[in-house]
PDB file of N, CA and C in Angstrom:
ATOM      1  N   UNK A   1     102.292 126.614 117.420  1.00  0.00           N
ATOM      2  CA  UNK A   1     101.169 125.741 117.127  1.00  0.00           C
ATOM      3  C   UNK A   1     101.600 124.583 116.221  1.00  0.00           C
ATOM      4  N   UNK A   2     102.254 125.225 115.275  1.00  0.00           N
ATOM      5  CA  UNK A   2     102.902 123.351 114.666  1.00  0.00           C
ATOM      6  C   UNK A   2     103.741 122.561 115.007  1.00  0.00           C
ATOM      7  N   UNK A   3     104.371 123.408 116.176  1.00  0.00           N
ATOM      8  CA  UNK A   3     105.207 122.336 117.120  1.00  0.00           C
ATOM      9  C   UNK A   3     104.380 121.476 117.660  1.00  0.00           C
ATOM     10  N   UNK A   4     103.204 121.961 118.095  1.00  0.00           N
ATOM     11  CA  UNK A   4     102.778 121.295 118.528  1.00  0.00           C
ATOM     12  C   UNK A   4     102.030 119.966 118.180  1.00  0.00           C
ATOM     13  N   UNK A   5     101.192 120.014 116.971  1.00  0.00           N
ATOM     14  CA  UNK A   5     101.080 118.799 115.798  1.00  0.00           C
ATOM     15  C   UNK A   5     101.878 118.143 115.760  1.00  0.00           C
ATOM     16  N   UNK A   6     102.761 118.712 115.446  1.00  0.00           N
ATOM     17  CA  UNK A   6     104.589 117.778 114.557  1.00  0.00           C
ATOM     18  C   UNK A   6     104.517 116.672 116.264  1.00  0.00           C
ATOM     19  N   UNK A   7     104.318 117.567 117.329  1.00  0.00           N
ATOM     20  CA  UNK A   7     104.995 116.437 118.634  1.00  0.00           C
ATOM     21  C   UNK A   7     103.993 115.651 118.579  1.00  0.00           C
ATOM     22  N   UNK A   8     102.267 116.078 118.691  1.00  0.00           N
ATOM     23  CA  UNK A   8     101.321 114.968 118.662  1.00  0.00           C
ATOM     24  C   UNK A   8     101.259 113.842 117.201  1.00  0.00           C
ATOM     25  N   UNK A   9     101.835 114.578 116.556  1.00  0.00           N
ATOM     26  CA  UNK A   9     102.368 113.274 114.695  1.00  0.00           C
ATOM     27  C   UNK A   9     103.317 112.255 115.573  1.00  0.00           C
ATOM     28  N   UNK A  10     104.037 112.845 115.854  1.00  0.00           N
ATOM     29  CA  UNK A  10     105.287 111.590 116.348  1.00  0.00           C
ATOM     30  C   UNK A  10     105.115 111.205 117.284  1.00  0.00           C
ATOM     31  N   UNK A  11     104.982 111.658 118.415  1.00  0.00           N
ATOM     32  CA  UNK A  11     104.459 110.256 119.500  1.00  0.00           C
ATOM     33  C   UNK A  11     103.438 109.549 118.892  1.00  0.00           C
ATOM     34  N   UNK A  12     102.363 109.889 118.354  1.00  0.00           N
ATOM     35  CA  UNK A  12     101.384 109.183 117.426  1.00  0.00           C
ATOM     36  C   UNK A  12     101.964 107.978 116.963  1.00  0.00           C
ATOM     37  N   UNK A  13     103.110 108.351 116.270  1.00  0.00           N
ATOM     38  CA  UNK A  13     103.927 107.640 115.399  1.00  0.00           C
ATOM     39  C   UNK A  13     104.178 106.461 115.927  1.00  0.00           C
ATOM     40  N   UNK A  14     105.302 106.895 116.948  1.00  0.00           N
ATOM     41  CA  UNK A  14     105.832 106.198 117.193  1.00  0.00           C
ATOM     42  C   UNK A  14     105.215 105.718 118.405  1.00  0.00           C
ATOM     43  N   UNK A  15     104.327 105.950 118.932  1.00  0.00           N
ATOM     44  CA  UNK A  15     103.491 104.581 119.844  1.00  0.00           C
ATOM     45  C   UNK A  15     103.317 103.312 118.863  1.00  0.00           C
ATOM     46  N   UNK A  16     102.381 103.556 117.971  1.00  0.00           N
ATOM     47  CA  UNK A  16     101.774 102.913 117.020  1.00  0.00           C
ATOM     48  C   UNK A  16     102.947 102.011 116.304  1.00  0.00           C
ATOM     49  N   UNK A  17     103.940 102.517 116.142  1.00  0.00           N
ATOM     50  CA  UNK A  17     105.147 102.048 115.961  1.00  0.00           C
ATOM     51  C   UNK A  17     105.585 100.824 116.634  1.00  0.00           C
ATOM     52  N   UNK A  18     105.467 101.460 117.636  1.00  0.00           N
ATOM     53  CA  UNK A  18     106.455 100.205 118.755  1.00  0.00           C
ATOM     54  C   UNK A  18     105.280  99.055 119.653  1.00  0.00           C
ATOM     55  N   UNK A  19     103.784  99.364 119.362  1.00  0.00           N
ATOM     56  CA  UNK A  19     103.009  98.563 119.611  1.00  0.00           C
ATOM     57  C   UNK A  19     102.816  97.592 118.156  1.00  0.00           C
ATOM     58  N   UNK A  20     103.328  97.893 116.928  1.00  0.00           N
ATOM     59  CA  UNK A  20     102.781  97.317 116.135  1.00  0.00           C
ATOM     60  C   UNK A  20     103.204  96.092 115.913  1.00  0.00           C
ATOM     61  N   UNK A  21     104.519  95.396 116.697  1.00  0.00           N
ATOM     62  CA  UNK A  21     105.228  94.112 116.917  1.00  0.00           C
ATOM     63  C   UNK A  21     104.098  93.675 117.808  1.00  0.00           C
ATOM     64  N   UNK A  22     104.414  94.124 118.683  1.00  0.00           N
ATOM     65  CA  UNK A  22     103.567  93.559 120.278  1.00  0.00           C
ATOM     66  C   UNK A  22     102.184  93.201 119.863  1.00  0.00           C
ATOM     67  N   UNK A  23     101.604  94.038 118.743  1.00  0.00           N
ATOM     68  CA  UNK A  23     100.053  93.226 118.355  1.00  0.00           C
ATOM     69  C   UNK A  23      99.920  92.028 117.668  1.00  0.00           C
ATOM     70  N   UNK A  24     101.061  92.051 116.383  1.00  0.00           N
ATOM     71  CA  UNK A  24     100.957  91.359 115.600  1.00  0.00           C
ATOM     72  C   UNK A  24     101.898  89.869 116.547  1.00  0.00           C
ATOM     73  N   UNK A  25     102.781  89.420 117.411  1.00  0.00           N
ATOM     74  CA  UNK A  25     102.791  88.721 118.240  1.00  0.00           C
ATOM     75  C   UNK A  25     101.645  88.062 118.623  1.00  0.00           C
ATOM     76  N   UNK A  26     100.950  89.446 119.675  1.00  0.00           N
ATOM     77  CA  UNK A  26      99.631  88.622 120.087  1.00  0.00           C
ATOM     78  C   UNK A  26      98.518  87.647 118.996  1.00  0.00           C
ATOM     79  N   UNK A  27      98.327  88.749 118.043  1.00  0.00           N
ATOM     80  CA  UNK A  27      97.523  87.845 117.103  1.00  0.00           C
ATOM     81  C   UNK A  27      98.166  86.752 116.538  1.00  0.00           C
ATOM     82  N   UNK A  28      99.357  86.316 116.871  1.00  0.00           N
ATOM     83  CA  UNK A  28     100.001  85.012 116.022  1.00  0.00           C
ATOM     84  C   UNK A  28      99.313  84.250 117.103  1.00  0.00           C
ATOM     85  N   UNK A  29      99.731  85.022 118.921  1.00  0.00           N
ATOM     86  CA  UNK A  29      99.388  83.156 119.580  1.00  0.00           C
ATOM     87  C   UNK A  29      97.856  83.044 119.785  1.00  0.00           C
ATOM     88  N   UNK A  30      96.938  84.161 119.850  1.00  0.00           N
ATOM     89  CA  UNK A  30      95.740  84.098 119.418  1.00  0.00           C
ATOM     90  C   UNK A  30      95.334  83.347 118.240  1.00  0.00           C
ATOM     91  N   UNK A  31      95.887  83.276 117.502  1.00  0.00           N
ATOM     92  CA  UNK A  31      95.658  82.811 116.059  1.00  0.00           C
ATOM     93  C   UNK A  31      94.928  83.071 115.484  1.00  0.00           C
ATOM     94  N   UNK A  32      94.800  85.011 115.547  1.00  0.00           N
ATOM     95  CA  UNK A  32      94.239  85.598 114.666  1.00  0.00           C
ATOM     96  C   UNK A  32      95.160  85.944 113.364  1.00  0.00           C
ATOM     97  N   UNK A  33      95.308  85.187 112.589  1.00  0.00           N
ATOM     98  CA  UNK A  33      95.608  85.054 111.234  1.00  0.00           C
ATOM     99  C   UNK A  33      94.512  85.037 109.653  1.00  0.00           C
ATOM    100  N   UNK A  34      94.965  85.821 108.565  1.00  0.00           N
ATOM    101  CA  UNK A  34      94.798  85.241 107.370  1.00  0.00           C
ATOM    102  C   UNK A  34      95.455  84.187 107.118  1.00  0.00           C
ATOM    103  N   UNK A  35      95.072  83.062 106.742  1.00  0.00           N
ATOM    104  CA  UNK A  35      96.138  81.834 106.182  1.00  0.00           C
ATOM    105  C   UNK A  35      95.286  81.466 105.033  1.00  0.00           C
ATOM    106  N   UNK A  36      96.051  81.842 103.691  1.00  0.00           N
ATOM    107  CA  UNK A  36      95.410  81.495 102.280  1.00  0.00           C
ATOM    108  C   UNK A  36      95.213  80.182 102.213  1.00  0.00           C
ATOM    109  N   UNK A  37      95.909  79.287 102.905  1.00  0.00           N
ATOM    110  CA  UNK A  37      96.201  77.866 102.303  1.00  0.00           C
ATOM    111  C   UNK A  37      94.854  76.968 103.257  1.00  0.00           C
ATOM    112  N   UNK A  38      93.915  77.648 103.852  1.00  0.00           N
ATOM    113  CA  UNK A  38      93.311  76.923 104.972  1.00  0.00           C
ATOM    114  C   UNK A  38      91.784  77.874 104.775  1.00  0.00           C
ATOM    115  N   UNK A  39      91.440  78.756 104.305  1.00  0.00           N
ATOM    116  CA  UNK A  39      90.480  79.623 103.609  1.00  0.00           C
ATOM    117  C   UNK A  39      90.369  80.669 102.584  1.00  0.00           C
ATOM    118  N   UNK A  40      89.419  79.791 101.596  1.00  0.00           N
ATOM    119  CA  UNK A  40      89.767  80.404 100.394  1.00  0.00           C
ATOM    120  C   UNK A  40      88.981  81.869  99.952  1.00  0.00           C
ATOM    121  N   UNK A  41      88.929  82.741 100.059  1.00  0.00           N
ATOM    122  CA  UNK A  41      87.879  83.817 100.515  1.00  0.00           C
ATOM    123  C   UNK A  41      88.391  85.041  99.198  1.00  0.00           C
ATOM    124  N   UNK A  42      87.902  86.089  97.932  1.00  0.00           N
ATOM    125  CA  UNK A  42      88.428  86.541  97.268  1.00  0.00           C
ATOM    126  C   UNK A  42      88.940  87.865  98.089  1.00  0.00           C
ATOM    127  N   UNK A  43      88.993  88.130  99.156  1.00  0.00           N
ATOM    128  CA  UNK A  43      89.418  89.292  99.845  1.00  0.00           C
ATOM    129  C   UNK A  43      91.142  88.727 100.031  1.00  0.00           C
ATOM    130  N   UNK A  44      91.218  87.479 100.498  1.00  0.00           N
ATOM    131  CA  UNK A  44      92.713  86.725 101.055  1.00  0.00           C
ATOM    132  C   UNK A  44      93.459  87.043  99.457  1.00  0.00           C
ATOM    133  N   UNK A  45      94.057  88.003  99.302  1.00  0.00           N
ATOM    134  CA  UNK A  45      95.078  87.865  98.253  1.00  0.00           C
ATOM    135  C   UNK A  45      96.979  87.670  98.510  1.00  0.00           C
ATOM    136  N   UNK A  46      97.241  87.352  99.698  1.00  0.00           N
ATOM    137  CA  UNK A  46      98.473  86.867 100.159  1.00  0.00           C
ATOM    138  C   UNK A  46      98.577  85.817 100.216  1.00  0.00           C
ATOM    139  N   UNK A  47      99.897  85.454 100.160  1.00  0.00           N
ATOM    140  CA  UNK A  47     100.446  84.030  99.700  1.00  0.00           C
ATOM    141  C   UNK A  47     100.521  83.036 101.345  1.00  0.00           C
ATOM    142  N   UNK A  48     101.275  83.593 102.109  1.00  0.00           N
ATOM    143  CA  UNK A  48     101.500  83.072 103.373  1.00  0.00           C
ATOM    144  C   UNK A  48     100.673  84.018 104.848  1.00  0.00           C
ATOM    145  N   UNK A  49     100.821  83.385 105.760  1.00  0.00           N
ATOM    146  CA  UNK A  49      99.310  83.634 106.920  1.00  0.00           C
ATOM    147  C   UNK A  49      99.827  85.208 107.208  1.00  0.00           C
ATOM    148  N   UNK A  50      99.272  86.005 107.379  1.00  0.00           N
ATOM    149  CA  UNK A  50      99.098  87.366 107.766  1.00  0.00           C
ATOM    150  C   UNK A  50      98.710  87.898 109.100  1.00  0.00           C
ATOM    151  N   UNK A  51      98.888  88.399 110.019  1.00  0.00           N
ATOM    152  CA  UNK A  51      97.954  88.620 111.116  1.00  0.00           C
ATOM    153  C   UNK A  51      97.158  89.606 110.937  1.00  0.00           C
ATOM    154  N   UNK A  52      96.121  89.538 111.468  1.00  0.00           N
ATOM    155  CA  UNK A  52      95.249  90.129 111.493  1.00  0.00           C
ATOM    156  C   UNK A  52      94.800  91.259 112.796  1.00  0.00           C
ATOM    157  N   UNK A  53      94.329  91.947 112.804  1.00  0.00           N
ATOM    158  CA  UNK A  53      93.749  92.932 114.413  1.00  0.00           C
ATOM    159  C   UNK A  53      94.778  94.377 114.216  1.00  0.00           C
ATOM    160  N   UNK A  54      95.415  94.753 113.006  1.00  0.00           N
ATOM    161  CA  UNK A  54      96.014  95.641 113.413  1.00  0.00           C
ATOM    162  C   UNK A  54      95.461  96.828 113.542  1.00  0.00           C
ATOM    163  N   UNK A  55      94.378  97.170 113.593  1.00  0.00           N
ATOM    164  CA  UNK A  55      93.273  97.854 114.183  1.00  0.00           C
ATOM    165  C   UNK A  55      93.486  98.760 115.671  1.00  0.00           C
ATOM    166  N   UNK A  56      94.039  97.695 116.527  1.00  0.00           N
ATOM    167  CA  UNK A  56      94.484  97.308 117.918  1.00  0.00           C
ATOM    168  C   UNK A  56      95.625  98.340 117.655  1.00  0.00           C
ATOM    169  N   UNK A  57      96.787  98.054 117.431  1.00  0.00           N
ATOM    170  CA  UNK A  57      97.993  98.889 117.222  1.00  0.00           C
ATOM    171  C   UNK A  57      97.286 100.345 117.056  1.00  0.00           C
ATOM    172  N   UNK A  58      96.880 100.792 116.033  1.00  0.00           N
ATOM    173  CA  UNK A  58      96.351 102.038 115.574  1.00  0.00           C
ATOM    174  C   UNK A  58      95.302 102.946 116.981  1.00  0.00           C
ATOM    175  N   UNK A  59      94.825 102.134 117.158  1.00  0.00           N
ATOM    176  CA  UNK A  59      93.859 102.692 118.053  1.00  0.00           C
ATOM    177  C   UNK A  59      94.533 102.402 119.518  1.00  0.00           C
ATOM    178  N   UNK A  60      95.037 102.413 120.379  1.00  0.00           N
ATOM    179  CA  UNK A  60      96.339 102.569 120.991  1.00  0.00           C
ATOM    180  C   UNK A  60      97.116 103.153 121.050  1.00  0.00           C
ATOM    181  N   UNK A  61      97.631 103.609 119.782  1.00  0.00           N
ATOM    182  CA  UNK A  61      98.742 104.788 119.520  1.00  0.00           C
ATOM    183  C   UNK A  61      97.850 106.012 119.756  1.00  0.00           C
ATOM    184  N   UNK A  62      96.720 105.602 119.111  1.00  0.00           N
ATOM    185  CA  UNK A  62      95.827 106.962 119.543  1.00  0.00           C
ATOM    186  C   UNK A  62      95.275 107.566 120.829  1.00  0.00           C
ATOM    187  N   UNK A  63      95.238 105.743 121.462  1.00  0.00           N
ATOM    188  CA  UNK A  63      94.376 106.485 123.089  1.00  0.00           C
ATOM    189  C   UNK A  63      95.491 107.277 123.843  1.00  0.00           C
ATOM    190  N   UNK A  64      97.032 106.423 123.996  1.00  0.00           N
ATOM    191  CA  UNK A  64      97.876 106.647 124.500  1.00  0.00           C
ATOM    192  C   UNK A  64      98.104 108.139 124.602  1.00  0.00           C
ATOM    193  N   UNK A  65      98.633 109.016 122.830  1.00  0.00           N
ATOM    194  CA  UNK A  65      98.599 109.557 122.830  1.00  0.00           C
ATOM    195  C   UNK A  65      97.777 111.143 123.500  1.00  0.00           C
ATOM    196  N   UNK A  66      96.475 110.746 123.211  1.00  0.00           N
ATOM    197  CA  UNK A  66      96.113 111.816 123.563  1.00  0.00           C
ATOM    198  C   UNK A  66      96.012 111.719 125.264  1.00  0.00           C
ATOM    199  N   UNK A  67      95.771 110.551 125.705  1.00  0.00           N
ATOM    200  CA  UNK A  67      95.958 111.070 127.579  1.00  0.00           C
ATOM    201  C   UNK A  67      97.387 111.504 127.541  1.00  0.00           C
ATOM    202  N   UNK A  68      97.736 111.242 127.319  1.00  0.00           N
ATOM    203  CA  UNK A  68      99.126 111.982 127.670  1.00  0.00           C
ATOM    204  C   UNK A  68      99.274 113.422 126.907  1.00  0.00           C
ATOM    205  N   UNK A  69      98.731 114.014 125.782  1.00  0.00           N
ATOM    206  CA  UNK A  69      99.047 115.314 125.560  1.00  0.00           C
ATOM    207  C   UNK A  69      97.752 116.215 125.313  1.00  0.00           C
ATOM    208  N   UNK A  70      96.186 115.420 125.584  1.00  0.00           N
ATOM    209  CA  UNK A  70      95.042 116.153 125.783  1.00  0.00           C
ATOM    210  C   UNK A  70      94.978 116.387 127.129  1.00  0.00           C
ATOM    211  N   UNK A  71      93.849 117.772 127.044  1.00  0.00           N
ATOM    212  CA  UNK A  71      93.375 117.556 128.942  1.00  0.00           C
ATOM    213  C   UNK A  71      92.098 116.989 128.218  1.00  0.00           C
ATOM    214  N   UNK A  72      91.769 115.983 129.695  1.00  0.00           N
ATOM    215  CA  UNK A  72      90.849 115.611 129.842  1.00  0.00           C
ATOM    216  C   UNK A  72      89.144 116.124 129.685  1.00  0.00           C
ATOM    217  N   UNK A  73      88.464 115.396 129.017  1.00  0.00           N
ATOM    218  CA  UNK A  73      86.982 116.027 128.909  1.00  0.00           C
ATOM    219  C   UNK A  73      86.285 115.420 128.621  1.00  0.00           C
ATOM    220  N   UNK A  74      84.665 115.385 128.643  1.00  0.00           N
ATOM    221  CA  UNK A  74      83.704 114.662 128.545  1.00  0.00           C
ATOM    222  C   UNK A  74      83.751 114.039 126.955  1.00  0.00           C
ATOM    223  N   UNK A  75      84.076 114.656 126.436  1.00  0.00           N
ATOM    224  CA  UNK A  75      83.935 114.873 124.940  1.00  0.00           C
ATOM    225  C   UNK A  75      85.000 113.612 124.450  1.00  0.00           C
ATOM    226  N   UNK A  76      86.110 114.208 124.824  1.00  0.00           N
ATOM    227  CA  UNK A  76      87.618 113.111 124.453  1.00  0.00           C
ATOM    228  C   UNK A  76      86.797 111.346 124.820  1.00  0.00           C
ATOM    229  N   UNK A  77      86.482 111.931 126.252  1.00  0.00           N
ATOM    230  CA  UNK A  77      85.948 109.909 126.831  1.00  0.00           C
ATOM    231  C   UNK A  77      84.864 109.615 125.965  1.00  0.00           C
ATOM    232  N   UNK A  78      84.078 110.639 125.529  1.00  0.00           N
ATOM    233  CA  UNK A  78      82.927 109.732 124.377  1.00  0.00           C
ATOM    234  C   UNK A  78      83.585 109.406 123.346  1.00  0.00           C
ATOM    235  N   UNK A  79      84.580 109.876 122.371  1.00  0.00           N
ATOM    236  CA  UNK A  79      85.112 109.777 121.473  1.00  0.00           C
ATOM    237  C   UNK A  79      85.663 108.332 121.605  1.00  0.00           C
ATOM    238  N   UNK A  80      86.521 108.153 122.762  1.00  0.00           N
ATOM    239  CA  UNK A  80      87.278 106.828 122.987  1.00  0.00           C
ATOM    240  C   UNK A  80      86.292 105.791 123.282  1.00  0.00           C
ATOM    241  N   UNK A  81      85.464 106.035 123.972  1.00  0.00           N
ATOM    242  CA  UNK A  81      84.087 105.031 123.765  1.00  0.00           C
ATOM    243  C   UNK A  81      83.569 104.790 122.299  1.00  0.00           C
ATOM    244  N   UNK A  82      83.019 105.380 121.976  1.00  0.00           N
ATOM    245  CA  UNK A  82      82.867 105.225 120.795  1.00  0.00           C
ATOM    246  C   UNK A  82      83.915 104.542 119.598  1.00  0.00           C
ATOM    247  N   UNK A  83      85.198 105.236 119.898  1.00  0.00           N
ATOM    248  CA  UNK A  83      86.562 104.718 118.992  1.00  0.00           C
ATOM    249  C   UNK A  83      86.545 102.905 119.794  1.00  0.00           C
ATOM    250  N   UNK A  84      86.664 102.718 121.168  1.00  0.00           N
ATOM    251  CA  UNK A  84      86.529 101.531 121.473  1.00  0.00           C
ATOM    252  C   UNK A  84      86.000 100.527 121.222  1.00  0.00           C
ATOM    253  N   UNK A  85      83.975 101.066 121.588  1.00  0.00           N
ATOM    254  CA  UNK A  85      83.327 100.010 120.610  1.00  0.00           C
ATOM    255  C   UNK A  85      83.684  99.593 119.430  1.00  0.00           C
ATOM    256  N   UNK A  86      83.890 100.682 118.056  1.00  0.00           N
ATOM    257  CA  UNK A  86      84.210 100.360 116.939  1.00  0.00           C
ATOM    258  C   UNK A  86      85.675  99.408 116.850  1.00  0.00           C
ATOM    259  N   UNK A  87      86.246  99.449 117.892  1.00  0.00           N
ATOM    260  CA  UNK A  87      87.853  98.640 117.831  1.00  0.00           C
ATOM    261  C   UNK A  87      87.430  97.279 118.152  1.00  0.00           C
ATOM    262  N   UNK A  88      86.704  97.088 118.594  1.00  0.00           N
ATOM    263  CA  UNK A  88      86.111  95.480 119.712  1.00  0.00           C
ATOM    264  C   UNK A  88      85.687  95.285 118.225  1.00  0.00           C
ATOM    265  N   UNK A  89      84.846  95.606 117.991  1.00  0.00           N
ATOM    266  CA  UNK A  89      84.074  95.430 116.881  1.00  0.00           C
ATOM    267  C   UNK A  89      84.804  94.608 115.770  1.00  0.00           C
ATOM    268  N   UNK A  90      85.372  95.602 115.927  1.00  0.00           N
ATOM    269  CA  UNK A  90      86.592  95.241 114.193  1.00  0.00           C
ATOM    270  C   UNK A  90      87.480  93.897 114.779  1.00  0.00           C
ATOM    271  N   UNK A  91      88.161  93.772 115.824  1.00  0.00           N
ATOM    272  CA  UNK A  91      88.522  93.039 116.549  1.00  0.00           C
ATOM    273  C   UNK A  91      87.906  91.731 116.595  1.00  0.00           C
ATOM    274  N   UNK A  92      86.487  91.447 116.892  1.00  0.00           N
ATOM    275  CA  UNK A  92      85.519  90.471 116.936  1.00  0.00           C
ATOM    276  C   UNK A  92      85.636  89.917 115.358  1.00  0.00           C
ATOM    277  N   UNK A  93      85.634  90.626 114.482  1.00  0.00           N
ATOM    278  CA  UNK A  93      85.543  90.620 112.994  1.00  0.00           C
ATOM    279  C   UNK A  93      86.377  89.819 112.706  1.00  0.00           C
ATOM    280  N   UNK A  94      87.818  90.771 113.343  1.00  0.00           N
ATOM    281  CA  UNK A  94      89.083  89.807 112.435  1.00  0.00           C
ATOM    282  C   UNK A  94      89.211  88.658 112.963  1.00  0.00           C
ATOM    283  N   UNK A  95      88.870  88.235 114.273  1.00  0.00           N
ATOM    284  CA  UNK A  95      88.958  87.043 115.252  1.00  0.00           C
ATOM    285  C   UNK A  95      87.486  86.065 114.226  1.00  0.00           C
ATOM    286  N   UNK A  96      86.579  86.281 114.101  1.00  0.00           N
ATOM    287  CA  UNK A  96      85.999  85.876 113.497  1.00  0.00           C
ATOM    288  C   UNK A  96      86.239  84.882 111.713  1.00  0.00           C
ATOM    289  N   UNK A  97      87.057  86.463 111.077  1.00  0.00           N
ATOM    290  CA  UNK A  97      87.402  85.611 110.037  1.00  0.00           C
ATOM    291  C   UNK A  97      88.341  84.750 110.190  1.00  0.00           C
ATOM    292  N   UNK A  98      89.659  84.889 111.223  1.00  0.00           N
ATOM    293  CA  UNK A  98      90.495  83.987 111.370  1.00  0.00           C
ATOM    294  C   UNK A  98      90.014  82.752 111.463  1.00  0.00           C
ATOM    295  N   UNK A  99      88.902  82.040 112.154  1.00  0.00           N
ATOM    296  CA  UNK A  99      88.202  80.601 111.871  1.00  0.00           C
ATOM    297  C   UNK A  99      87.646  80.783 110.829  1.00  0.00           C
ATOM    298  N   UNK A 100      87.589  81.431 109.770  1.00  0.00           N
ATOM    299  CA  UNK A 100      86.478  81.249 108.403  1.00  0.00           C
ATOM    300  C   UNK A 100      85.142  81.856 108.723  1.00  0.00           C
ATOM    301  N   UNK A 101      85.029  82.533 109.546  1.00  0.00           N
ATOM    302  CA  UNK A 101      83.201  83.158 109.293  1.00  0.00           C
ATOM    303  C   UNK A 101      83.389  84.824 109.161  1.00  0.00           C
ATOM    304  N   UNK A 102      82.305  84.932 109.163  1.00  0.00           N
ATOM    305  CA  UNK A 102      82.188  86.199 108.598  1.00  0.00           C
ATOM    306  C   UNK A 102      81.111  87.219 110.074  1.00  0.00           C
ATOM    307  N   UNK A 103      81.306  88.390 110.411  1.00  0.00           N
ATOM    308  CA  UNK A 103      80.016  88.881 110.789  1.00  0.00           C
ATOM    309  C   UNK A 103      79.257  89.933 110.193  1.00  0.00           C
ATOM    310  N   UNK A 104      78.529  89.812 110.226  1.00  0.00           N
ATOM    311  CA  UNK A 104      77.647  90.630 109.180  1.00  0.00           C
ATOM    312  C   UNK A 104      77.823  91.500 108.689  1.00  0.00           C
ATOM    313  N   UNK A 105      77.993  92.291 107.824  1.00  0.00           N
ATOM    314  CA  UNK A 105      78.306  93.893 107.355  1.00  0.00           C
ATOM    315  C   UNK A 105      77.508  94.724 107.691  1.00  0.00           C
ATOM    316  N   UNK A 106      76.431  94.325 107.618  1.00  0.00           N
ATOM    317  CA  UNK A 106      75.156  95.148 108.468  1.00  0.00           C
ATOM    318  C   UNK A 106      75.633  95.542 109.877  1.00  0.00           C
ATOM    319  N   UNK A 107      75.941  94.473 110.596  1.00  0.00           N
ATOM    320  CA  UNK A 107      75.830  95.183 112.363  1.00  0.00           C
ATOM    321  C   UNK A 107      77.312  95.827 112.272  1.00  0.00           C
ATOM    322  N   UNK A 108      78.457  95.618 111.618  1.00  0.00           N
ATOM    323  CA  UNK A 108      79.432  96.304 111.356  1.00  0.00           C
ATOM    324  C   UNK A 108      78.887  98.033 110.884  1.00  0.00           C
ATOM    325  N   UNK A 109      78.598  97.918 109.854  1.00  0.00           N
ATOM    326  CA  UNK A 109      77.657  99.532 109.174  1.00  0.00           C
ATOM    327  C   UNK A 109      77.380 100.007 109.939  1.00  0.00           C
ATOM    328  N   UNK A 110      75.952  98.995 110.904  1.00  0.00           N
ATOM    329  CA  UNK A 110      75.109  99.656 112.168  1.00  0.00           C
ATOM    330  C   UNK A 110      76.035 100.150 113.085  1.00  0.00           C
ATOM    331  N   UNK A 111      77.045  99.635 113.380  1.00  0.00           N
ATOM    332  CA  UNK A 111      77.882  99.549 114.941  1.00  0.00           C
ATOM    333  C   UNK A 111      78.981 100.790 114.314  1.00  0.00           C
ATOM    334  N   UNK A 112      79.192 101.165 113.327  1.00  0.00           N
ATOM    335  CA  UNK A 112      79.508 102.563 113.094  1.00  0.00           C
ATOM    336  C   UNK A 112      79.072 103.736 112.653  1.00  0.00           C
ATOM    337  N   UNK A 113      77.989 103.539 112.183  1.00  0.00           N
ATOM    338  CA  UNK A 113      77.228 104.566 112.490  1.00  0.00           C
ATOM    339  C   UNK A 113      76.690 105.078 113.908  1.00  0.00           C
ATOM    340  N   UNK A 114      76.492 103.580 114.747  1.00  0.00           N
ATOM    341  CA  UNK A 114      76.449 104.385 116.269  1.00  0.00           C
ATOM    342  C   UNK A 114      77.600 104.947 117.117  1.00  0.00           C
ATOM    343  N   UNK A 115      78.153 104.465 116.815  1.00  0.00           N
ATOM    344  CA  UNK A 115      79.492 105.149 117.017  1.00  0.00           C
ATOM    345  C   UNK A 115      79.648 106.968 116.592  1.00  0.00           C
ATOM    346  N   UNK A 116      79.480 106.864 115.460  1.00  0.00           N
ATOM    347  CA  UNK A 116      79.568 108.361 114.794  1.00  0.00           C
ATOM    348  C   UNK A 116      78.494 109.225 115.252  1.00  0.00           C
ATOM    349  N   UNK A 117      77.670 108.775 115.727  1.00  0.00           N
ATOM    350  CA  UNK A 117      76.232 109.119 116.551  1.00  0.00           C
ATOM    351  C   UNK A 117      77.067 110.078 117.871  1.00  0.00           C
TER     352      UNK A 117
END
């Protein structure tokens, strides 16, 4: 049984791993970035532009993972629905602040709590 963890830890791992270039790429030519020098916001505490969405990476390593070492079930696909919406979500967010706006914290709150629903 903890072989079995230890194998779902490391492919975990290392999906998340080797997607975490490939996101942060995308969000450069997206130009989903923090850039301190272009919005001044007290959350931005880095000096030079940051990408943003790594959200994406994380949740990826996760879907990947488990189709490949869950069986399939009603339960797993609500979970990833649910994990999905909340990824778009967060996604929309960081794409959002990258031009300077904000979306609400409220429909963020709301949109995870339905999720956890």
């Amino acid at each position: 049984m903890m072989i079995q963890y230890a194998l779902f830890f490391l492919l975990g791992f290392l999906t998340t791993a080797l997607l975490t270039p490939f996101v942060i790429t995308l969000m450069k030519k997206w130009h989903v970035v923090d850039d301190p020098s272009s919005r001044k916001h007290p959350g931005i505490i880095h000096n030079k532009p940051i990408p943003r969405g790594g959200g994406l990476a994380l949740f990826l390593g996760a879907l990947i993972t488990s189709l490949l070492l869950l069986p399939f079930s009603m339960q797993l696909s609500g979970i990833f629905i649910a994990a999905s919406l909340a990824m778009f979500v967060g996604l929309y967010d960081d794409m959002l602040n990258a031009k300077g706006k904000d979306l609400s914290p409220y429909i963020r709150f709301l949109t995870n709590i339905l999720c956890a629903v």
